[in-house]
C-alpha atoms as a PDB file:
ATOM      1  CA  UNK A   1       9.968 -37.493  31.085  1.00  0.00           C
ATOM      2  CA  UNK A   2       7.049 -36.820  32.918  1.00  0.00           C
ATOM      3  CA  UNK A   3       7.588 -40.207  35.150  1.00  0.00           C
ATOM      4  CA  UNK A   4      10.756 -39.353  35.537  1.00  0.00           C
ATOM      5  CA  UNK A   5       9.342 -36.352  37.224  1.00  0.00           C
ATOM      6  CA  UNK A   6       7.135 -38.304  39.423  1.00  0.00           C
ATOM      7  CA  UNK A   7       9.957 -41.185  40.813  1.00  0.00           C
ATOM      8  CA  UNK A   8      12.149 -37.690  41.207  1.00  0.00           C
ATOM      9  CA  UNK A   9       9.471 -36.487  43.299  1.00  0.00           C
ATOM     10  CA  UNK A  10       8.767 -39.391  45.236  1.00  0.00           C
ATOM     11  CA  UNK A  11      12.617 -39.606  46.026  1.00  0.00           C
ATOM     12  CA  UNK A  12      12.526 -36.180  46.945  1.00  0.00           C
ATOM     13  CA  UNK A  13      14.585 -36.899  50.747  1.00  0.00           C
ATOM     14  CA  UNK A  14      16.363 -39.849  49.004  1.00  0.00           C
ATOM     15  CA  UNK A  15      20.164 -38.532  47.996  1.00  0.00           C
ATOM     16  CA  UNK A  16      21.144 -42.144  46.327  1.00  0.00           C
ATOM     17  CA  UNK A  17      22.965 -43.045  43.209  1.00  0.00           C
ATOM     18  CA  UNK A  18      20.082 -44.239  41.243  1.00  0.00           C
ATOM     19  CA  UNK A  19      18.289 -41.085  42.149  1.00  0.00           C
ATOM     20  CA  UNK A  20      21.148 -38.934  40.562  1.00  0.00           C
ATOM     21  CA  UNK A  21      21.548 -41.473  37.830  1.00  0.00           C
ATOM     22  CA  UNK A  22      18.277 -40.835  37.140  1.00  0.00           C
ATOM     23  CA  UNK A  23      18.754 -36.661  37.493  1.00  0.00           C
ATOM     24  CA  UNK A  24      21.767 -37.044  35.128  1.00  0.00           C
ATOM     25  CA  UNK A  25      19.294 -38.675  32.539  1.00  0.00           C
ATOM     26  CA  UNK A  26      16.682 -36.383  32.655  1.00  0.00           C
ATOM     27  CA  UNK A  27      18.957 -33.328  31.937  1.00  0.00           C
ATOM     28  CA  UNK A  28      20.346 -35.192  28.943  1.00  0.00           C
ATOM     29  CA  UNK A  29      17.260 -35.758  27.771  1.00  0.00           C
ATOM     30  CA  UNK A  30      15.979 -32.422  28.183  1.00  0.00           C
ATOM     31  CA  UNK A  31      18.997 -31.012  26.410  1.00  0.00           C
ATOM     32  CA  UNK A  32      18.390 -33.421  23.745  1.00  0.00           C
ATOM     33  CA  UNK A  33      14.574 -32.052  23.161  1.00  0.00           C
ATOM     34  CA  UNK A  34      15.432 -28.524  23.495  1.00  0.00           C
ATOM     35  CA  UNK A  35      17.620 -28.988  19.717  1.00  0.00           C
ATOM     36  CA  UNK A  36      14.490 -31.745  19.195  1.00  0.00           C
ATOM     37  CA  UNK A  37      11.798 -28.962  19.696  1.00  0.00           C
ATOM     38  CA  UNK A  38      12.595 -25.727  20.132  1.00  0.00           C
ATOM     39  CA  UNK A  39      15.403 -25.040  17.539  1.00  0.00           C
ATOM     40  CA  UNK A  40      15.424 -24.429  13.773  1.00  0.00           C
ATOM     41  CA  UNK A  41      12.813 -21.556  13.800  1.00  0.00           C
ATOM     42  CA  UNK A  42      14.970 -19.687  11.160  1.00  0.00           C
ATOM     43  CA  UNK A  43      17.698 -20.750   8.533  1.00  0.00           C
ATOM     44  CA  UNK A  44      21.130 -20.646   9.681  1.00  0.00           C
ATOM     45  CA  UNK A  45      22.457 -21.730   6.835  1.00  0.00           C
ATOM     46  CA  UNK A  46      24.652 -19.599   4.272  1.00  0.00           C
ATOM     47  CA  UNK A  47      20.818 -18.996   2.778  1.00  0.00           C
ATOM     48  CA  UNK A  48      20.060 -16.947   6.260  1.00  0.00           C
ATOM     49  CA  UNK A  49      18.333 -13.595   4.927  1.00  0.00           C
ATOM     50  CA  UNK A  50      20.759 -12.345   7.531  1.00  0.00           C
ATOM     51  CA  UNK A  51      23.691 -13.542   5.907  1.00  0.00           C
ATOM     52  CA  UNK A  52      23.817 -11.817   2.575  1.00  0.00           C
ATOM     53  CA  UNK A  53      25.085  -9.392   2.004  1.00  0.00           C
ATOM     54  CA  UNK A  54      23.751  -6.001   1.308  1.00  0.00           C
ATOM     55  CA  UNK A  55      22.981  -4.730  -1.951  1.00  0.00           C
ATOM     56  CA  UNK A  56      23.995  -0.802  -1.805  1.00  0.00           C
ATOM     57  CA  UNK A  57      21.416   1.484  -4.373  1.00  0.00           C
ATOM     58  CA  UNK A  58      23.782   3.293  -6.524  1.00  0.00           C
ATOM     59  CA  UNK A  59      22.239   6.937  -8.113  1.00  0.00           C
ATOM     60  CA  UNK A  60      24.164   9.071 -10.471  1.00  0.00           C
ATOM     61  CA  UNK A  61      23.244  12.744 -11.934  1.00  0.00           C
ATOM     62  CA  UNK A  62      21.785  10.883 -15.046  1.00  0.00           C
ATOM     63  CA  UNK A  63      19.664   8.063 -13.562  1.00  0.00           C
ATOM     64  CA  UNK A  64      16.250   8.493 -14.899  1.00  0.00           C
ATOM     65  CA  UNK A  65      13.283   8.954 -12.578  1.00  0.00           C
ATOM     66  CA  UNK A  66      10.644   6.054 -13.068  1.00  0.00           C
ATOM     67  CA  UNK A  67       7.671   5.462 -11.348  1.00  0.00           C
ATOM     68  CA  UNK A  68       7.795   3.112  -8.363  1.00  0.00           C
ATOM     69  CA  UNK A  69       5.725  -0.102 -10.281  1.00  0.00           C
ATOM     70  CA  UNK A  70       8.504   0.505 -13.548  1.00  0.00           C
ATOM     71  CA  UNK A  71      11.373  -0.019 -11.136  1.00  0.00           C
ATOM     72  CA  UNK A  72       9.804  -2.913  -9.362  1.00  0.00           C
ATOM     73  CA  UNK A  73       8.815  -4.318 -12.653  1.00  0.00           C
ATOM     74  CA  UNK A  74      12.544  -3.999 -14.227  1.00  0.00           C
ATOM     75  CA  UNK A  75      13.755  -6.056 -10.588  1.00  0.00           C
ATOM     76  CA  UNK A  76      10.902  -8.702 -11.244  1.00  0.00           C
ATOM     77  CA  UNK A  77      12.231  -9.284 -15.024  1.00  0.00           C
ATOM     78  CA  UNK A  78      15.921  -9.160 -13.863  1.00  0.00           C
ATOM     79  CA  UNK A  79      14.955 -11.901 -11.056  1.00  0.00           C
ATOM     80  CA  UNK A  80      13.089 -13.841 -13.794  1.00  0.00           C
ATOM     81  CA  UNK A  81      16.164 -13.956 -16.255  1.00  0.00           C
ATOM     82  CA  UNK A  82      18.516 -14.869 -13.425  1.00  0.00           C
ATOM     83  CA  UNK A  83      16.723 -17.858 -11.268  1.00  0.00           C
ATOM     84  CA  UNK A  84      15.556 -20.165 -13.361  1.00  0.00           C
ATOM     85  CA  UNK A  85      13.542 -21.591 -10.338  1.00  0.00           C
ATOM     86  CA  UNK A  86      11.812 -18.579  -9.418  1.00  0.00           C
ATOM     87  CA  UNK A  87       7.807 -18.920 -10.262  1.00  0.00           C
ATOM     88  CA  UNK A  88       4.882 -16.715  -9.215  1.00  0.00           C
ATOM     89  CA  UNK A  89       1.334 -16.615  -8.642  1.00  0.00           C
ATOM     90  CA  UNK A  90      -1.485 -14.741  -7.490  1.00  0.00           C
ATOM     91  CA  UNK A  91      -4.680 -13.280  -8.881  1.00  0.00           C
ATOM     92  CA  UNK A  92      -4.459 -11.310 -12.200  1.00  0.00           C
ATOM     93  CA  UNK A  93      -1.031 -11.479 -11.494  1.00  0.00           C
ATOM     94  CA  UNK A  94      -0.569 -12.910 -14.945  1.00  0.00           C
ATOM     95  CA  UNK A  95      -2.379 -11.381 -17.909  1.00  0.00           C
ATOM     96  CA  UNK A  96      -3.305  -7.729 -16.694  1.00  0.00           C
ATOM     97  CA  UNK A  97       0.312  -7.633 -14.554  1.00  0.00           C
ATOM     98  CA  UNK A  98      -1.085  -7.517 -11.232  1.00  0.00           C
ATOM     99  CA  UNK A  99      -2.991  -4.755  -9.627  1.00  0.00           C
ATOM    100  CA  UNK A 100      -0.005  -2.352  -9.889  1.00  0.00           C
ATOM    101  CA  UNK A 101       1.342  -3.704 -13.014  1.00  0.00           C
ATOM    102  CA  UNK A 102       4.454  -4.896 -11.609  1.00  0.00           C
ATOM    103  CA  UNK A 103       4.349  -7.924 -13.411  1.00  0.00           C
ATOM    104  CA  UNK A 104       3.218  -5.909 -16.807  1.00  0.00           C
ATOM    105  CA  UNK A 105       4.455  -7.865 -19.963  1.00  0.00           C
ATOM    106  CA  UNK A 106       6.222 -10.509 -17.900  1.00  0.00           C
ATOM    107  CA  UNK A 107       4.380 -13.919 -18.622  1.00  0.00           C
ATOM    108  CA  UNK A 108       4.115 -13.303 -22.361  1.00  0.00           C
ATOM    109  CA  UNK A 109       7.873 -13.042 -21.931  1.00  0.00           C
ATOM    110  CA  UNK A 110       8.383 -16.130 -18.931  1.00  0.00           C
ATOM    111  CA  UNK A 111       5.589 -17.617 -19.969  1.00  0.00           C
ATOM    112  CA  UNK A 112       2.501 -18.950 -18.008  1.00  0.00           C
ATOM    113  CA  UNK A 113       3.996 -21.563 -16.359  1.00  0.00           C
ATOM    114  CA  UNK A 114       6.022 -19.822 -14.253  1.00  0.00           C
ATOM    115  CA  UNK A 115       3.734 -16.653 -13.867  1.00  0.00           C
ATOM    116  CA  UNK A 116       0.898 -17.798 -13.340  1.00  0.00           C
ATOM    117  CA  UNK A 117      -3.364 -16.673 -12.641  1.00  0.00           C
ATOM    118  CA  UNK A 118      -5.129 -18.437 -10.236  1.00  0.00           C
ATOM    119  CA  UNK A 119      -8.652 -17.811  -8.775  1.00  0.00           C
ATOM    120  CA  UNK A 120      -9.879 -15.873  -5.741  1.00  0.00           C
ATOM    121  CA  UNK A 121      -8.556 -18.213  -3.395  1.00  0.00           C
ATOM    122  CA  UNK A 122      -6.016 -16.769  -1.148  1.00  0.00           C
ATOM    123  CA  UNK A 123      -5.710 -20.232   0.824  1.00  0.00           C
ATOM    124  CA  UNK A 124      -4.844 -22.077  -2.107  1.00  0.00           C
ATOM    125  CA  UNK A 125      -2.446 -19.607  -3.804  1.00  0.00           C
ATOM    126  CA  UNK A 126      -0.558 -19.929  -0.304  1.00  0.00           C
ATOM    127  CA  UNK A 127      -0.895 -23.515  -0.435  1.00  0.00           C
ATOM    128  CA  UNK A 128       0.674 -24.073  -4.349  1.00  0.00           C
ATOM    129  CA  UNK A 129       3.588 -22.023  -3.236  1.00  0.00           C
ATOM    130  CA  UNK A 130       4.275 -24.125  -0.065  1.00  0.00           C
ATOM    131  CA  UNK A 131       3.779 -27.478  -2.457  1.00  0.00           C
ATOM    132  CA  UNK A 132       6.439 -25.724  -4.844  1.00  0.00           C
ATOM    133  CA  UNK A 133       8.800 -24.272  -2.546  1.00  0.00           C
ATOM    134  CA  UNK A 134       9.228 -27.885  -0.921  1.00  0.00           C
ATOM    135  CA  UNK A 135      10.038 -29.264  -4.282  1.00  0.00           C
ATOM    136  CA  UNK A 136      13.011 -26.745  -4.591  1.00  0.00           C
ATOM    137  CA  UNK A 137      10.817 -23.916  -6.510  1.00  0.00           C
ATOM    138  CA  UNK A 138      11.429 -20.179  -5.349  1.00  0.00           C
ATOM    139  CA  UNK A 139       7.506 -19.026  -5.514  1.00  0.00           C
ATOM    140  CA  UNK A 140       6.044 -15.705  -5.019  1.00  0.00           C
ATOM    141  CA  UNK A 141       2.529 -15.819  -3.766  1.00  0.00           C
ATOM    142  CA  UNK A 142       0.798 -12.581  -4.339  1.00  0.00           C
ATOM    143  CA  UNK A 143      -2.154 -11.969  -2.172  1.00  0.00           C
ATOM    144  CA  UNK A 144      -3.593  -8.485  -3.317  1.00  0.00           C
ATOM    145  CA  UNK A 145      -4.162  -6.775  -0.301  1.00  0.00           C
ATOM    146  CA  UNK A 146      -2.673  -7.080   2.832  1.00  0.00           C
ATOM    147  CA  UNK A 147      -6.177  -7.807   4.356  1.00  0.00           C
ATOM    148  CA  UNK A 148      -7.214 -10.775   2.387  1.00  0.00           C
ATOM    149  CA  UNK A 149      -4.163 -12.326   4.215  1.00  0.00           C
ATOM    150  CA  UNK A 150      -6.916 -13.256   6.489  1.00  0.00           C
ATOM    151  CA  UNK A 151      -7.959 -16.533   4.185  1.00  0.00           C
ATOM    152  CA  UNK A 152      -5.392 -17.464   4.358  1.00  0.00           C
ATOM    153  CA  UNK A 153      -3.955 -16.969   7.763  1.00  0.00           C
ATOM    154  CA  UNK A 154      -4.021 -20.619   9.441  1.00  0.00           C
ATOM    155  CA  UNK A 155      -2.116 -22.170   6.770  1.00  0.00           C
ATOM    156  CA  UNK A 156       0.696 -19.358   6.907  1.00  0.00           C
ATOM    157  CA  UNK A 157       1.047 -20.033  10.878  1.00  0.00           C
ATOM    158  CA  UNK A 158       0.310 -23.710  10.660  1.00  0.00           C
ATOM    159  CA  UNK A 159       1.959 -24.957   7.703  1.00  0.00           C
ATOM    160  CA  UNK A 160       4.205 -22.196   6.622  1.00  0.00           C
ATOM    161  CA  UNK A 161       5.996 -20.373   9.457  1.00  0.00           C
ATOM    162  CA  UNK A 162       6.135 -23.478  11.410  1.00  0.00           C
ATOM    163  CA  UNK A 163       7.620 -26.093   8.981  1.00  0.00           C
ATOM    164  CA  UNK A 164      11.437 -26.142   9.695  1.00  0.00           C
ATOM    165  CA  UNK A 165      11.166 -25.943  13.133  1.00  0.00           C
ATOM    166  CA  UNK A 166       8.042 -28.909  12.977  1.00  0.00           C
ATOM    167  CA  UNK A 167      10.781 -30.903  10.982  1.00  0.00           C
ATOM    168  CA  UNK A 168      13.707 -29.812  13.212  1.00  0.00           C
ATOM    169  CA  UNK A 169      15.470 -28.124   9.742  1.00  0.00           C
ATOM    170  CA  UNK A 170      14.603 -31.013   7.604  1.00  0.00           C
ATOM    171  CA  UNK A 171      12.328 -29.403   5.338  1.00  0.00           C
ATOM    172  CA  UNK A 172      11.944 -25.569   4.653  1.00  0.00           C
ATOM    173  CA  UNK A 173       9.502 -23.734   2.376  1.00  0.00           C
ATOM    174  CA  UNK A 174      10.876 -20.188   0.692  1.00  0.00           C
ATOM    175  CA  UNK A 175       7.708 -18.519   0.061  1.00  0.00           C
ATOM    176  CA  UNK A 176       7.592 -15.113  -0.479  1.00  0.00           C
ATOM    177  CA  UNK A 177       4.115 -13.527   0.146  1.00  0.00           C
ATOM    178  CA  UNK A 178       3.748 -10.695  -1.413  1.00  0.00           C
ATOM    179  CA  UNK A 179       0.955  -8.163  -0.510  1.00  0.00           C
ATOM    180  CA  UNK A 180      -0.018  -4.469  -0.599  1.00  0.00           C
ATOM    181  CA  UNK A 181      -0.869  -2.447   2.715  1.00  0.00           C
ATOM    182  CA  UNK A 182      -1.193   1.131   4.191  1.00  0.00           C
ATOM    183  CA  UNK A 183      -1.568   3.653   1.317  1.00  0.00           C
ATOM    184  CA  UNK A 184      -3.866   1.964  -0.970  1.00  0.00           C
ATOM    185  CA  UNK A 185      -6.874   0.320   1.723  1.00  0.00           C
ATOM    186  CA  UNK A 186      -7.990   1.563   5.210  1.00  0.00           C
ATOM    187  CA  UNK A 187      -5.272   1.070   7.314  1.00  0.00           C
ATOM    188  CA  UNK A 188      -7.084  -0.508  10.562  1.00  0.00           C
ATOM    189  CA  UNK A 189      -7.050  -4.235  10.346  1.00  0.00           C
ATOM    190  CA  UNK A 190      -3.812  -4.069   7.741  1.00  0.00           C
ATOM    191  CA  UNK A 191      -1.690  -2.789  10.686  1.00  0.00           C
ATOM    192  CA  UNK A 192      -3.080  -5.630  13.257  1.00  0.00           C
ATOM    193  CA  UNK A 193      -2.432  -8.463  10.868  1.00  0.00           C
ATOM    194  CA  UNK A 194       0.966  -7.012  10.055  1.00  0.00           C
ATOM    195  CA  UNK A 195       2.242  -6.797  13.277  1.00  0.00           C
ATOM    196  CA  UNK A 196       0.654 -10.784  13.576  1.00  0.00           C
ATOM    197  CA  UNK A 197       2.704 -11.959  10.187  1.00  0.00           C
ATOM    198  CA  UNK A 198       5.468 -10.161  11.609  1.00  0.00           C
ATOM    199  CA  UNK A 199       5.871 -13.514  14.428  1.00  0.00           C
ATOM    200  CA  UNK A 200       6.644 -15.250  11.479  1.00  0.00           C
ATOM    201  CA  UNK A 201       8.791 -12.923   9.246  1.00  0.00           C
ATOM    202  CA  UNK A 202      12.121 -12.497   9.692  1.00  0.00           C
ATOM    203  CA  UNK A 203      12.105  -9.320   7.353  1.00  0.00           C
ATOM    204  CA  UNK A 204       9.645  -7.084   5.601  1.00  0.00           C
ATOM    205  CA  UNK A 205      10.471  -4.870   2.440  1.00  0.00           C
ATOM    206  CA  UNK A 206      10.647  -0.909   2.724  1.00  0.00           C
ATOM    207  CA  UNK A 207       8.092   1.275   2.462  1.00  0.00           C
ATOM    208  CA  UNK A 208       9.659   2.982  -0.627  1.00  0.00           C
ATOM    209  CA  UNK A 209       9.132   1.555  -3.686  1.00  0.00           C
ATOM    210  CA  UNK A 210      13.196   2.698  -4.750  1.00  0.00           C
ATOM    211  CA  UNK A 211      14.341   0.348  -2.546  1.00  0.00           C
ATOM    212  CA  UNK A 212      12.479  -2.525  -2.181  1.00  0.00           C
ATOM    213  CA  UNK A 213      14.366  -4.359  -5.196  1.00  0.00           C
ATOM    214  CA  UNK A 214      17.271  -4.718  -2.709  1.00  0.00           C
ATOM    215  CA  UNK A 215      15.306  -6.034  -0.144  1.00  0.00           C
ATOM    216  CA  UNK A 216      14.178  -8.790  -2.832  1.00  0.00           C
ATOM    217  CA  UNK A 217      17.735  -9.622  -3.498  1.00  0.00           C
ATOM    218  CA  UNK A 218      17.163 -10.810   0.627  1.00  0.00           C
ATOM    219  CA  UNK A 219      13.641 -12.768  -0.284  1.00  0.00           C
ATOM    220  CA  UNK A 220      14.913 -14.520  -3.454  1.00  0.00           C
ATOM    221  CA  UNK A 221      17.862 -15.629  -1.719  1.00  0.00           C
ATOM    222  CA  UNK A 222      16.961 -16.314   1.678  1.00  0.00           C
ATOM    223  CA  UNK A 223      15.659 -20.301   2.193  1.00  0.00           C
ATOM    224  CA  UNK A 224      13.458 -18.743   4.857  1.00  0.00           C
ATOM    225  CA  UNK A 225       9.990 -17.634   4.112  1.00  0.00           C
ATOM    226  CA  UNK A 226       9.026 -14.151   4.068  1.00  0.00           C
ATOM    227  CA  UNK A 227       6.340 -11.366   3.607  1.00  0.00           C
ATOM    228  CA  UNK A 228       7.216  -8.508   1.454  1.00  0.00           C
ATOM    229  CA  UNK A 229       4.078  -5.933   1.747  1.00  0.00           C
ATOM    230  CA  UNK A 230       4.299  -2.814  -0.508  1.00  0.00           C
ATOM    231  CA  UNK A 231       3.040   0.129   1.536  1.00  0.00           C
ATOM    232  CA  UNK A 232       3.024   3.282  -0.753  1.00  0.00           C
ATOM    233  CA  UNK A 233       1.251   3.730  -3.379  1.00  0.00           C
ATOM    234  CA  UNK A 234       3.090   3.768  -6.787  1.00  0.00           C
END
């Protein structure tokens, strides 16, 4: 392309055939690397987060009130018991039931294998779920606070959010990152490195802890990958 540019240039008073042979080519070719290079950023398949469709919350005069990590934890075990390929990890995310014990009782009952602990390594928790999510898994990396995101920040630009457009939609990698933010930790560098993950994301959860199992209908779905950041504390 680029001496294509140059002969173009040097023929720039020359109106012959070759020269708009060689004009005709060029704009092929650039057409051609503009699907090459700059397409596939997000899923357009049927798995698009933006193709499924919405999950209404239903209420009724006798729905009990539960605290915001009991309804979270009754949408993790519901997930669980439905996709067979869904796994998680994360620190204490296991055994204790994560820091707001929405995974409570759910790897004695899944078993460790698919919930899984893993050490204070933020990088490498990202990095299993990438390795599993390319292999057809549906994992759930849980990073503990929105600010330890920071460790592990290169490989969620360079390796995550980048993958099906480096591959031009041949691979993808689901993850779903799931973090805590404003309401539990000063709220500073959380809100910078929020609105940075949010290049990346094509949706976030809501800030109520009611509603976020029907945003994780989206992330569980979706064959994009995702951050899902719990924001009040429950």
């Amino acid at each position: 392309m680029a001496s294509a540019g140059e002969a173009l240039l040097a023929m720039f008073d020359n109106e012959s055939n070759p020269k708009q042979s060689l004009i005709a080519w060029k704009k092929r070719q650039e057409a051609e690397n503009a699907s090459r290079y700059g397409s596939n950023l997000y899923s357009d398949s049927n798995e698009s987060a933006l193709k499924i469709a919405e999950v209404a919350a239903s209420y009724s005069e006798v729905s009990p009130v539960k605290s915001g990590f009991e309804i979270l934890n009754a949408c993790f075990d519901s997930a669980f018991a439905r996709f067979p390929h869904l796994v998680a990890m994360g620190e204490d995310i296991g055994r204790l039931g994560d820091v707001n014990q929405g995974f409570a009782g759910l790897q004695s009952k899944y078993g460790a294998l698919r919930i899984m602990d893993t050490g204070i390594r933020e990088a490498t928790i990202v990095g299993q779920a990438i390795g599993l999510a390319l292999r057809g898994f549906k994992p759930i990396a849980d990073i503990q606070y929105l600010d330890y995101l920071l460790y592990a920040i290169e490989v969620l630009s360079d390796d995550l959010a980048s993958l099906r457009w480096r591959t031009c939609g041949g691979q993808k990698a689901p993850v779903i990152i799931r973090t805590r933010g404003i309401g539990w930790r000063a709220s500073g560098i959380q809100d910078l490195l929020w609105r940075e993950s949010s290049i990346w994301s094509e949706a976030s959860t809501s800030a109520f802890p009611e509603m976020q199992p029907r945003l994780w209908v989206y992330t569980i779905r979706s064959s994009d990958p995702m951050t899902a950041p719990l924001w009040s504390k429950c």
